[in-house]
Protein backbone atom coordinates (compact mmCIF):
# COMPACT_ATOMS: atom_id res chain seq x y z
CA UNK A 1 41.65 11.77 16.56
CA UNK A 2 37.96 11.08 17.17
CA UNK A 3 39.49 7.62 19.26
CA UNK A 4 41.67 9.65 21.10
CA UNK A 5 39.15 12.66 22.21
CA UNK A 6 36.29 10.51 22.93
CA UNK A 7 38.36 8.14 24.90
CA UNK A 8 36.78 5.53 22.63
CA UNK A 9 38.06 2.07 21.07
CA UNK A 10 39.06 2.64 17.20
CA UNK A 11 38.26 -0.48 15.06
CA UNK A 12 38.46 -1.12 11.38
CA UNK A 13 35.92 -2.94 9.53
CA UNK A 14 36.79 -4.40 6.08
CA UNK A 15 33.54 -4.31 4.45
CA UNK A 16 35.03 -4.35 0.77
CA UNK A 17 36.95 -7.24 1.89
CA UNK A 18 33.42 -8.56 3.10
CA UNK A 19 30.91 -7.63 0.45
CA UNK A 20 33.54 -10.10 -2.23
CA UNK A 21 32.39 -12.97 0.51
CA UNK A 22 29.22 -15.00 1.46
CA UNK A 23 27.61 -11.80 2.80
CA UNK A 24 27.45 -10.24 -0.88
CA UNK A 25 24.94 -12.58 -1.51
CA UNK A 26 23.32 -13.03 1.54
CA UNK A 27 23.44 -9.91 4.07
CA UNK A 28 21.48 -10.97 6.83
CA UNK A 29 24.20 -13.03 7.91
CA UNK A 30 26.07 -9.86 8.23
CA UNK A 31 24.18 -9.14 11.33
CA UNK A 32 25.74 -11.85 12.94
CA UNK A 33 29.04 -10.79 12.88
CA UNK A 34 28.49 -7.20 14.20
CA UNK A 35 29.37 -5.31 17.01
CA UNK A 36 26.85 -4.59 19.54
CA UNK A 37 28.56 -2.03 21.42
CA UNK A 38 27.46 1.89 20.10
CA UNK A 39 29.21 2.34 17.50
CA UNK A 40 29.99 5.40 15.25
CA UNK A 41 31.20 4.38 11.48
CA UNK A 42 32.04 6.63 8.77
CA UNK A 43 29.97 5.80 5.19
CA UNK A 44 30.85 6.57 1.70
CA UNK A 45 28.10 5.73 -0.34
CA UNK A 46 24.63 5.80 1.39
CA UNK A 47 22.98 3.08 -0.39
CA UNK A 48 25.80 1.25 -2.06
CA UNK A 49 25.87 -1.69 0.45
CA UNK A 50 22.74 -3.53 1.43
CA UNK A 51 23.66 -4.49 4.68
CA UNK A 52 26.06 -3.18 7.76
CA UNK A 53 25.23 -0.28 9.63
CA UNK A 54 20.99 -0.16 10.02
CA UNK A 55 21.26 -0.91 13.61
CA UNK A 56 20.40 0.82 17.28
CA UNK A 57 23.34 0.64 17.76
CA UNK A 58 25.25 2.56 15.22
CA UNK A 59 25.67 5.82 14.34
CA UNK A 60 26.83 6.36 10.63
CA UNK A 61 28.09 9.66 9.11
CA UNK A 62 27.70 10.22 5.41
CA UNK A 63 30.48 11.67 3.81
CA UNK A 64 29.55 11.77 -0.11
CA UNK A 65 25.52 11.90 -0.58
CA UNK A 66 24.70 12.33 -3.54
CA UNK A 67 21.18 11.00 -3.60
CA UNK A 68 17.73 13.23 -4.99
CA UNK A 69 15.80 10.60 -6.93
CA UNK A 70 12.93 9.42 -5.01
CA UNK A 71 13.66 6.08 -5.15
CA UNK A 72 17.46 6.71 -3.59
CA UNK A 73 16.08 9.01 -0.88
CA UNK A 74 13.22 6.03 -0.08
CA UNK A 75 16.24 3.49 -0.20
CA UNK A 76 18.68 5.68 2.29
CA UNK A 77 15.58 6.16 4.30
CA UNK A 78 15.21 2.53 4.55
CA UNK A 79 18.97 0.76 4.95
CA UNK A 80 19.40 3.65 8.23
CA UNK A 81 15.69 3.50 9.56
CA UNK A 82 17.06 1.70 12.96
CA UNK A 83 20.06 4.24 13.48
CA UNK A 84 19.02 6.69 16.63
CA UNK A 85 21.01 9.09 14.81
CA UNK A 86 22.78 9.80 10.92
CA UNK A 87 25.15 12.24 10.36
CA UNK A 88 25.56 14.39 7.21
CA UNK A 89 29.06 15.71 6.80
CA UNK A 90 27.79 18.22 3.63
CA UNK A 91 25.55 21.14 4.41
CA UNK A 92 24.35 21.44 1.57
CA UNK A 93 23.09 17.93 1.30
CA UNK A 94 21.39 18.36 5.07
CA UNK A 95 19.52 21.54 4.14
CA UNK A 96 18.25 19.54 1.12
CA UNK A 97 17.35 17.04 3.86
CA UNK A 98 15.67 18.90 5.81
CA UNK A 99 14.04 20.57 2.88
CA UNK A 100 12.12 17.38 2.21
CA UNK A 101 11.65 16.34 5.63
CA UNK A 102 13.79 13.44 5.91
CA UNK A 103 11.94 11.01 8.38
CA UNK A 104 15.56 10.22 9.68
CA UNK A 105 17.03 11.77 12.89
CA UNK A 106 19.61 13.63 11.23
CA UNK A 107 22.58 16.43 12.12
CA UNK A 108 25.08 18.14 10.65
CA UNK A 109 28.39 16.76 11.23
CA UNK A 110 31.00 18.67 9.21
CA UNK A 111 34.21 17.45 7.42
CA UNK A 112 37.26 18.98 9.55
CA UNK A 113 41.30 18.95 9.81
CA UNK A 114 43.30 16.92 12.45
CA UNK A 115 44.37 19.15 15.49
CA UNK A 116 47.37 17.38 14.94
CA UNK A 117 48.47 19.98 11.75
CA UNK A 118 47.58 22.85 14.40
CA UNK A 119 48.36 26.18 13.14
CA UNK A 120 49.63 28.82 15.65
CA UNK A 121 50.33 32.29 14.52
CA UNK A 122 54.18 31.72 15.08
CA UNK A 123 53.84 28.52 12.45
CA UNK A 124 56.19 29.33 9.72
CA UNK A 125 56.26 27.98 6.31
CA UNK A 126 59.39 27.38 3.66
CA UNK A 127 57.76 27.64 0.11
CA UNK A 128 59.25 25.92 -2.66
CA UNK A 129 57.03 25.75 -5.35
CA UNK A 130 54.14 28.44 -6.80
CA UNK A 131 51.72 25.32 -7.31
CA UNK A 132 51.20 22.05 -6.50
CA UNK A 133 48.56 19.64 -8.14
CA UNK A 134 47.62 17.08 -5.91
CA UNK A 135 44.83 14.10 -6.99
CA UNK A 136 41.80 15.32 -8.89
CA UNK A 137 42.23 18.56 -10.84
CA UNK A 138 39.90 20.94 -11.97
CA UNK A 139 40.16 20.73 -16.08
CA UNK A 140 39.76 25.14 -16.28
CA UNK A 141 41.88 25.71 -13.51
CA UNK A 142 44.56 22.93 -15.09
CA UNK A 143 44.31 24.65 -18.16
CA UNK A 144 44.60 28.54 -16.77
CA UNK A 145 47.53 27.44 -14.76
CA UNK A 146 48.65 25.87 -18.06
CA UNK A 147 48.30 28.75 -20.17
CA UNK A 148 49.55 30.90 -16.99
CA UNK A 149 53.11 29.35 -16.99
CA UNK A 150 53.63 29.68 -20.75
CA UNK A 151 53.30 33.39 -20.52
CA UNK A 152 55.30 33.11 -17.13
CA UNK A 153 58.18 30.92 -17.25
CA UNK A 154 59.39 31.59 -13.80
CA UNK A 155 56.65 29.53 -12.72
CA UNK A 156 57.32 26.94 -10.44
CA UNK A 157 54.73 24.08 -9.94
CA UNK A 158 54.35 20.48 -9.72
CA UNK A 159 51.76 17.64 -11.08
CA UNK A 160 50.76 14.21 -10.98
CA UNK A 161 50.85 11.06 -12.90
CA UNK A 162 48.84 8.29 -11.65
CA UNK A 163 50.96 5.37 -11.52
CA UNK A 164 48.88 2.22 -10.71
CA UNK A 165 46.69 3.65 -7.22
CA UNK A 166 49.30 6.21 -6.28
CA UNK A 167 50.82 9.38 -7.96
CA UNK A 168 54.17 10.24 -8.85
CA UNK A 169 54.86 13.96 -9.18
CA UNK A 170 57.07 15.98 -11.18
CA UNK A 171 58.49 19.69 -11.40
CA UNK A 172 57.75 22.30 -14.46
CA UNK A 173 61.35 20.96 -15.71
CA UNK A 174 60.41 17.07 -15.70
CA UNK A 175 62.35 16.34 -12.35
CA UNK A 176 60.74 13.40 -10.89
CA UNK A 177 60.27 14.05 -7.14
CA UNK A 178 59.22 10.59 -6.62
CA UNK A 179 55.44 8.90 -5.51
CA UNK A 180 53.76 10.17 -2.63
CA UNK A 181 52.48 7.11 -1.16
CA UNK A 182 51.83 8.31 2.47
CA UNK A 183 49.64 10.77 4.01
CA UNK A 184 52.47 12.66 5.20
CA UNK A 185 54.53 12.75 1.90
CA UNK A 186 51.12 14.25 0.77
CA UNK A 187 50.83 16.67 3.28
CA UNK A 188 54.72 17.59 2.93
CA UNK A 189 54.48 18.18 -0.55
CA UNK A 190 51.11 20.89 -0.06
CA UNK A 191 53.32 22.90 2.73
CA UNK A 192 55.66 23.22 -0.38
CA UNK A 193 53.40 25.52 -2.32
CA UNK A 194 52.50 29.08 -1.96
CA UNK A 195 49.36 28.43 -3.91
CA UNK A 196 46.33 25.58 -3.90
CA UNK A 197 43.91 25.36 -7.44
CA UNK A 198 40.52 24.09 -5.54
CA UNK A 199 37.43 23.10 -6.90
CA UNK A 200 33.63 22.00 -5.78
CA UNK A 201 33.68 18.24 -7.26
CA UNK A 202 30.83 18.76 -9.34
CA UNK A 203 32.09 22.10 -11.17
CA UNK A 204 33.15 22.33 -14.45
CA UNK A 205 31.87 18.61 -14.86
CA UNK A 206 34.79 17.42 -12.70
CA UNK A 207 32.29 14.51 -11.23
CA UNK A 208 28.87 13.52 -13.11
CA UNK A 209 27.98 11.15 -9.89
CA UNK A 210 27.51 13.83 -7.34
CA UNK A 211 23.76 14.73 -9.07
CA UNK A 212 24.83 18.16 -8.98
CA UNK A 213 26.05 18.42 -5.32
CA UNK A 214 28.98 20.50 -4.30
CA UNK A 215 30.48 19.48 -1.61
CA UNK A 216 33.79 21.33 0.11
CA UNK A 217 36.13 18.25 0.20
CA UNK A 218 38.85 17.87 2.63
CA UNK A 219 41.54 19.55 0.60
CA UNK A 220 40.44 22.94 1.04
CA UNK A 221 41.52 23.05 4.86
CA UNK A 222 44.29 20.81 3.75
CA UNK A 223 45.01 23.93 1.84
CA UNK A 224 44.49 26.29 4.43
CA UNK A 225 46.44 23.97 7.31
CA UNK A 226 49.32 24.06 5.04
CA UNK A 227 50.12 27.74 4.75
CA UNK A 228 48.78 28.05 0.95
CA UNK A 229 46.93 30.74 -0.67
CA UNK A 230 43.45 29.21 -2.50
CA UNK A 231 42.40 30.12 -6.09
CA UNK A 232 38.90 28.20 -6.47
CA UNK A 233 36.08 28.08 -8.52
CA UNK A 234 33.00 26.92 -7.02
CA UNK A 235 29.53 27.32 -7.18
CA UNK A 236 27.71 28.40 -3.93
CA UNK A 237 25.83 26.87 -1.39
CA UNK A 238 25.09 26.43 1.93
CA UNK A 239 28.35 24.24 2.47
CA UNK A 240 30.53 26.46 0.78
CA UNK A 241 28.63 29.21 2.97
CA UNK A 242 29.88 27.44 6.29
CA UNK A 243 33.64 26.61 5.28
CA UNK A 244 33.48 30.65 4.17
CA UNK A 245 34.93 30.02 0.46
CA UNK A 246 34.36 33.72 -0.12
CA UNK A 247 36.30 35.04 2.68
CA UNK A 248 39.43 32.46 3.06
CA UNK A 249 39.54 31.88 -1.13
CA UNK A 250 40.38 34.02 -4.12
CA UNK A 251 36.99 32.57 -6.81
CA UNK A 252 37.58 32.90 -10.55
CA UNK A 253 35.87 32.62 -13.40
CA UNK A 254 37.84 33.84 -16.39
CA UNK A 255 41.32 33.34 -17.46
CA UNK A 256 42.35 37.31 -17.23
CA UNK A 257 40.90 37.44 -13.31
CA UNK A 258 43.34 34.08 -12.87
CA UNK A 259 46.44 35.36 -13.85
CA UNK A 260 45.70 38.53 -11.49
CA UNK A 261 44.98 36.35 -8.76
CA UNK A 262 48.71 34.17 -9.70
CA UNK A 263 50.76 37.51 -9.87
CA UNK A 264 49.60 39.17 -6.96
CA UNK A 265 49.62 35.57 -4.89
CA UNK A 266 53.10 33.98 -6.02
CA UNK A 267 54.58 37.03 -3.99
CA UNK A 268 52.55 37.46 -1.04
CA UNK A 269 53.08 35.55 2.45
CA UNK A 270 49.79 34.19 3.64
CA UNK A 271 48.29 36.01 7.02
CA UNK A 272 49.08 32.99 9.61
CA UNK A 273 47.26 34.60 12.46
CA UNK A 274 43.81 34.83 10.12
CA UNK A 275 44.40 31.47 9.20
CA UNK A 276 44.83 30.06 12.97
CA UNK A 277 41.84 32.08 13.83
CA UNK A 278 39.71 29.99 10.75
CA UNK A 279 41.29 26.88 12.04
CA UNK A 280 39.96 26.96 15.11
CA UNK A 281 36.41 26.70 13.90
CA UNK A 282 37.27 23.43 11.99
CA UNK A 283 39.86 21.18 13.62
CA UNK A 284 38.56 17.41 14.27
CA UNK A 285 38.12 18.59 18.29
CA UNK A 286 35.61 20.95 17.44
CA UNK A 287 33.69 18.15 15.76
CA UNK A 288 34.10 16.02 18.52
CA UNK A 289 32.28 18.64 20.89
CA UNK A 290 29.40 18.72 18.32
CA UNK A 291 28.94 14.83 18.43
CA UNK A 292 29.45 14.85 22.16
CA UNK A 293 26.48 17.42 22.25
CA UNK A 294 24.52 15.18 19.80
CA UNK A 295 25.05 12.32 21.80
CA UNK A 296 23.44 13.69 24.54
CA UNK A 297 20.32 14.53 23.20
CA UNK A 298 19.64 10.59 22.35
């Protein structure tokens, strides 16, 4: 989306595939075999790789920082020093940023949804299920939900089981629905449900490696895109501030304020024309107009 609205070339760099080769062990040669053109890549892990993207050139955007110890921060600082701009996709983790007065030029480039999954406020949606559990789960809300359905056992929902690096999914009765091995089986499956369990990674001890960051992921506007009402627990920050948590998400803390959340949400259609209006705010072309503006200013 970001090749097609910048009118830009889209490449794809295998640097897994690289860092098993020669340049593992010697990453100045790396250098060699870059691009020279500007170029804007997306990064992981800030200071996993020792080599790749500390160039004039390039503009990276971080997508999971996790970093607080001095010794991270001084190695981020370092392996990006050249870049005339970095990116931070997590508010929270710019503020903190900023906070410290990171010598870096950075911004604030948020996590969005493809405009292709536009919602209008004639988009309808045919629910099948009450829940569906896609990837990571939150270990209360899986065990609400759990304790939910036994007391309920009209419930409809569907989980996981990881099967080598995909999933295949099941109903409440057992009935295997098969492995969703594309992005659109994925995003099929969500539009099923009337209702998405969301978490921060780092609550409830879902993720130890975030150093206490909380992060919204992609999945909550995967969520929203999709037509389906959001229970979540989360603890709040300034990037749960921006993707307004509190206003487009139903946060729980006890078992009792779960199930009143599940009865009153399993028969309720969600409000399509608030949920265009949020959209709006977060599809990838608003992003684009933000980078657009940032590239100007270099």
């Amino acid at each position: 989306m970001l090749s097609q609205l910048l009118d830009v070339p889209l490449y794809y760099d295998d640097w897994k595939r690289r860092d098993k080769t020669i340049f593992w062990k010697f990453p100045l040669l790396a250098s060699f075999f870059q691009t020279s053109i500007p170029t804007f890549a997306y990064v992981m892990l800030p200071i996993a790789s020792p080599h790749g993207n500390n160039k004039k050139n390039i503009i990276p955007c971080m997508i999971d920082f996790y970093c607080r110890e001095k010794s991270e921060l001084q190695l981020f600082y370092k392996r990006y020093n050249k870049c005339p701009l970095v990116l931070i996709s997590s508010k929270e983790a710019y503020d903190f940023l900023v906070s410290i007065k990171c010598p870096l030029n950075i911004k604030h480039l948020p996590l969005s949804i493809s405009d292709k999954y536009r919602v209008n406020n004639k988009t309808t949606f045919n629910k099948r299920f009450d829940v569906v559990m896609l990837g990571r789960q939150n270990i209360v809300l899986q065990k609400f939900l759990n304790r939910y359905s036994e007391r309920h056992n009209d419930t409809t929902y569907v989980y996981g089981k990881k099967e080598g690096r995909n999933f295949r999914y099941f109903d409440q009765s057992g009935l295997d629905l098969g492995c969703m091995s594309t992005r659109e089986d994925y995003m099929n499956l969500m539009r099923q449900s009337r209702i998405g369990l969301y978490a921060t990674p780092a609550m409830d001890s879902g993720r130890t490696d975030t150093n206490g960051f909380n992060q919204v992921t992609p999945r909550f506007l995967e969520y929203i895109v999709n037509g389906c009402h959001v229970i979540a627990r989360y603890s709040q920050n300034p990037d749960t501030d921006f993707y307004e948590l509190d206003k487009m998400s139903t946060r729980i803390e006890t078992y009792e304020q779960f199930e009143k959340a599940m009865d009153k949400l399993r028969c309720e259609d969600v409000d399509v024309s608030r949920y265009s209006q949020y959209l709006e705010k977060h599809y990838t072309s608003n992003r684009v107009q933000m980078l657009s503006s940032y590239l100007e200013q270099i």
